[in-house]
N, C-alpha and C. Protein backbone atom coordinates (compact mmCIF):
# COMPACT_ATOMS: atom_id res chain seq x y z
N UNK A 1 -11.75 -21.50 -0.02
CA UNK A 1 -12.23 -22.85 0.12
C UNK A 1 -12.87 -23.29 -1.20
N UNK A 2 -12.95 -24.87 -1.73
CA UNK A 2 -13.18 -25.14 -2.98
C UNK A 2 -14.17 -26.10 -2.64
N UNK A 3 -15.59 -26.05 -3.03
CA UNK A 3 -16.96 -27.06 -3.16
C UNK A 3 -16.53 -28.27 -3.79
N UNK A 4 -16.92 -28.98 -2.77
CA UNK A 4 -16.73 -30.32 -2.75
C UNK A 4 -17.69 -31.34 -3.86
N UNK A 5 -18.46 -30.78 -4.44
CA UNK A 5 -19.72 -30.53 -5.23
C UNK A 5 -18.92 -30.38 -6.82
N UNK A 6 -18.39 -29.01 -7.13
CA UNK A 6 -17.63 -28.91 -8.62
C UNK A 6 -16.64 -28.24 -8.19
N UNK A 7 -15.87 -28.11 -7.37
CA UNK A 7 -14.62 -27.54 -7.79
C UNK A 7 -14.59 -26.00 -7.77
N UNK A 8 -15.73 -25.70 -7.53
CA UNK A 8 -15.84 -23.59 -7.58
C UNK A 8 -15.15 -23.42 -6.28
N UNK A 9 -14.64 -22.26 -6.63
CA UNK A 9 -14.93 -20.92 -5.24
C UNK A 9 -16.22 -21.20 -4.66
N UNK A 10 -16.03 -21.12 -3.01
CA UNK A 10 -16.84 -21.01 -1.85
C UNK A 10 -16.61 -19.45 -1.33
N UNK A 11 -17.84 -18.67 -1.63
CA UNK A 11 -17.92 -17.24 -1.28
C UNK A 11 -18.81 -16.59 0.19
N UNK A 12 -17.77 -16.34 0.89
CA UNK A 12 -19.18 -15.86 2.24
C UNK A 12 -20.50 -14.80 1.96
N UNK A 13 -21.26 -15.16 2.19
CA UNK A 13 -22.40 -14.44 1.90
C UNK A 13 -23.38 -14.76 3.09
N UNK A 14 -24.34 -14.09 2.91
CA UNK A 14 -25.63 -13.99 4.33
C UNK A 14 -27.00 -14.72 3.75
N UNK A 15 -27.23 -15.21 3.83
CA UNK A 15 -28.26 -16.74 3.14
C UNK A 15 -29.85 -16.43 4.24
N UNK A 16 -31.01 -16.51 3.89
CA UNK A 16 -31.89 -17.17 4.64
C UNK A 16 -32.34 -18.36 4.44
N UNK A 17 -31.90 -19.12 5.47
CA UNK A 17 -32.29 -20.95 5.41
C UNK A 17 -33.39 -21.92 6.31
N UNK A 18 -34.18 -22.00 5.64
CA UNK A 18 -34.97 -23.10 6.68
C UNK A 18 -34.36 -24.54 7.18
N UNK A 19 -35.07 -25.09 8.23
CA UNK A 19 -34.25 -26.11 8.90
C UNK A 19 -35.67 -26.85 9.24
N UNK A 20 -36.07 -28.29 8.90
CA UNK A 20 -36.94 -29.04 9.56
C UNK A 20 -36.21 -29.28 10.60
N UNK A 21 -37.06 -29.08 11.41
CA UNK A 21 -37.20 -29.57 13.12
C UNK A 21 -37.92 -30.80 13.51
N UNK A 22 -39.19 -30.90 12.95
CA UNK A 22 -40.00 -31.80 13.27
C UNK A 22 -40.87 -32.07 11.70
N UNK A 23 -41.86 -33.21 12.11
CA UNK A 23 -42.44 -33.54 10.72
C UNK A 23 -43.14 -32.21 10.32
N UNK A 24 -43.80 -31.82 10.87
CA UNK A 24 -44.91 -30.66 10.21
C UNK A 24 -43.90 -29.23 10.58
N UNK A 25 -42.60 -29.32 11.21
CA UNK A 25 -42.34 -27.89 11.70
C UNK A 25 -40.96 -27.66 10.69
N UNK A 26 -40.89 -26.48 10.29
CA UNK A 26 -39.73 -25.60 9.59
C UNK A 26 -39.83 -24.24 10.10
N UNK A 27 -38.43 -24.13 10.16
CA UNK A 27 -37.96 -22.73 10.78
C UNK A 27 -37.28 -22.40 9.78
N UNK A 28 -36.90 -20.90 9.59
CA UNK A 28 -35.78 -19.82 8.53
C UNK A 28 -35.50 -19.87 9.63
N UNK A 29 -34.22 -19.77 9.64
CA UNK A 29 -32.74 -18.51 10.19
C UNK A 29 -32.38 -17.44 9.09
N UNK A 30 -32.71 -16.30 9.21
CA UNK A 30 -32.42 -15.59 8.57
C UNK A 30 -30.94 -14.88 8.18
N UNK A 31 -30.68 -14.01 7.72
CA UNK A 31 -28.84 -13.50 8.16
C UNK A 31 -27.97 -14.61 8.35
N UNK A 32 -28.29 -16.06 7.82
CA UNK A 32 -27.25 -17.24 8.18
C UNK A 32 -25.99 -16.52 7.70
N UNK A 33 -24.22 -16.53 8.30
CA UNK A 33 -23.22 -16.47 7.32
C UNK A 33 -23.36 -17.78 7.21
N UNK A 34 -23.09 -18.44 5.56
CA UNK A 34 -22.71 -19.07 5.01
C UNK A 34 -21.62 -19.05 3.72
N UNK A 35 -20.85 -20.39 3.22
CA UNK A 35 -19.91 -19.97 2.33
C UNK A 35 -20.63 -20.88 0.89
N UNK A 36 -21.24 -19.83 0.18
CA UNK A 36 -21.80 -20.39 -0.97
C UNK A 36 -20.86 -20.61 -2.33
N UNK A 37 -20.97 -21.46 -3.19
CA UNK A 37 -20.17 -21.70 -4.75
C UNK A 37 -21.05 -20.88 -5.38
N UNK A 38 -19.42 -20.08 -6.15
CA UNK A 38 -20.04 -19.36 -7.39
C UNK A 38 -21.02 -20.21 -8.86
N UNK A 39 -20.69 -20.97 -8.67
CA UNK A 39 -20.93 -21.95 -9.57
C UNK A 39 -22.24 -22.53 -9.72
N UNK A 40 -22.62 -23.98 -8.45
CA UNK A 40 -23.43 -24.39 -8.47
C UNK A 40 -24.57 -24.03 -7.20
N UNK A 41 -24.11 -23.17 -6.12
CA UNK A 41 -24.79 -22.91 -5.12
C UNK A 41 -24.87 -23.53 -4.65
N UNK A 42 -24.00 -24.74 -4.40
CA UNK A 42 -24.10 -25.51 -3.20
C UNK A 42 -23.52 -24.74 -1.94
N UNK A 43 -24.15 -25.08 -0.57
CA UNK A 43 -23.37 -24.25 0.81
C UNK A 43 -22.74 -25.01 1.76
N UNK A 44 -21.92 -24.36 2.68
CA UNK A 44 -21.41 -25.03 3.39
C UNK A 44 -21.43 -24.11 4.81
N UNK A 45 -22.28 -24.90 5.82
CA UNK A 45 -22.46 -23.84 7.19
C UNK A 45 -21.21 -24.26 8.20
N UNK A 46 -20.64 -23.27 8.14
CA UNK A 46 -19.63 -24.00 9.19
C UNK A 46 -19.26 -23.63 10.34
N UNK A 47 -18.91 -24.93 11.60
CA UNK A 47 -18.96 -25.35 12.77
C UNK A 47 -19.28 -24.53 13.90
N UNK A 48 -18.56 -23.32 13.35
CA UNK A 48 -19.35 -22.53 14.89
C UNK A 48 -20.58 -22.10 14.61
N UNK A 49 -21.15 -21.62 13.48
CA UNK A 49 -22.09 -21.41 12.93
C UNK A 49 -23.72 -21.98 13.26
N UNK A 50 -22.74 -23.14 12.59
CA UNK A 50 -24.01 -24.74 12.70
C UNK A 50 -23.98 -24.89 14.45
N UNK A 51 -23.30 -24.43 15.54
CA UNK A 51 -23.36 -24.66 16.77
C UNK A 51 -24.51 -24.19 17.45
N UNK A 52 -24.33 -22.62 16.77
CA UNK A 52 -25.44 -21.94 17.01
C UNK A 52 -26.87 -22.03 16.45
N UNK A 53 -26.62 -22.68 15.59
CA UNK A 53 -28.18 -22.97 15.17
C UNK A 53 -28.76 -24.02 15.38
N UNK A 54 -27.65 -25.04 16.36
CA UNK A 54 -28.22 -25.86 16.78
C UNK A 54 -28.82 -25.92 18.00
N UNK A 55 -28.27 -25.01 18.76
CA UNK A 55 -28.37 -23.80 20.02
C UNK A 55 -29.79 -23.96 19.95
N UNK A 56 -29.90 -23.04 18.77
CA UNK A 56 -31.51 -22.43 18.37
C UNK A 56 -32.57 -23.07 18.49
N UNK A 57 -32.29 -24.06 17.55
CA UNK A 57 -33.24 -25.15 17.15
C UNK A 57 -33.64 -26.01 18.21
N UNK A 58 -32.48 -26.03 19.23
CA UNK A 58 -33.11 -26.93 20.49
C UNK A 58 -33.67 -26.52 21.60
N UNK A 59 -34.28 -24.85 21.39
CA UNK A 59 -35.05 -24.21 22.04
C UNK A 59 -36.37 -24.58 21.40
N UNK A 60 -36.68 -24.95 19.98
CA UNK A 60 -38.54 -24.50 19.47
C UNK A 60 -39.08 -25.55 19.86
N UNK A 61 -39.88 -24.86 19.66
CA UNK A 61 -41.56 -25.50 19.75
C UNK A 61 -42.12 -26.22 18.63
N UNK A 62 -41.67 -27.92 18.66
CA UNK A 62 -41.76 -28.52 17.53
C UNK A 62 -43.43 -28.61 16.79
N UNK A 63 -44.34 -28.02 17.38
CA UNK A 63 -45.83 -27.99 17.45
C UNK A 63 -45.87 -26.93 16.60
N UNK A 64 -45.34 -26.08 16.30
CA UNK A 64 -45.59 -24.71 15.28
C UNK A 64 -44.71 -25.33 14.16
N UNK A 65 -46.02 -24.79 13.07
CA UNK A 65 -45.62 -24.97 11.70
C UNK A 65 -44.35 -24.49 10.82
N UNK A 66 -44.21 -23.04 11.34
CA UNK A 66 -43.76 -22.24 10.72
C UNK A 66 -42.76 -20.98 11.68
N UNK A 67 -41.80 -20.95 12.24
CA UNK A 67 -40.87 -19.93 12.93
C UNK A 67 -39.90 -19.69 12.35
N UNK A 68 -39.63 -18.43 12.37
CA UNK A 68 -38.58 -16.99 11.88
C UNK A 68 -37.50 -16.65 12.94
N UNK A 69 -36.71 -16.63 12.59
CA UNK A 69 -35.40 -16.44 13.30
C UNK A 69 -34.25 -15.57 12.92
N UNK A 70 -33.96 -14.90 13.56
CA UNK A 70 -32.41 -13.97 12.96
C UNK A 70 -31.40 -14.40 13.91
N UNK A 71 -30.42 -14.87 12.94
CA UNK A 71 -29.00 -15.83 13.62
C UNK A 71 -28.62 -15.06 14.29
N UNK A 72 -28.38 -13.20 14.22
CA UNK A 72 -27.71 -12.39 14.95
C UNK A 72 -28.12 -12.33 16.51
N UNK A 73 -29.66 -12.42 16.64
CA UNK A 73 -30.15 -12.38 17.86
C UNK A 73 -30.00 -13.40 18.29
């Protein structure tokens, strides 16, 4: 796959990414697969992926500042 960004290679790799949820709340997912550019590091989470973390995300507790997550679990 080629980044839509510059033109690199998109490489799978395992990323930890935060996600605002709410104004004061951010979560990591840890172990994300994602397909990162060699180049500029731009990413791209894709669809079944992002399903599940949307899964996730519409379980928290938008009242906490700060939650940790591993995509595997």
């Amino acid at each position: 796959m080629i980044c839509h960004k510059c033109g690199g290679k998109l490489e799978e790799v395992i990323a930890d990414l935060p996600f605002r949820v709410g104004h004061n709340s951010i979560i990591i997912i840890k172990e994300l697969p994602i397909l990162q550019c060699q180049n500029c590091d731009e990413y791209l989470i894709e669809d079944p992926v992002m399903e599940k973390v949307d899964r996730k995300l519409s379980k928290i507790d938008e009242t906490a500042e700060l939650e940790v997550f591993s995509y595997a679990s």
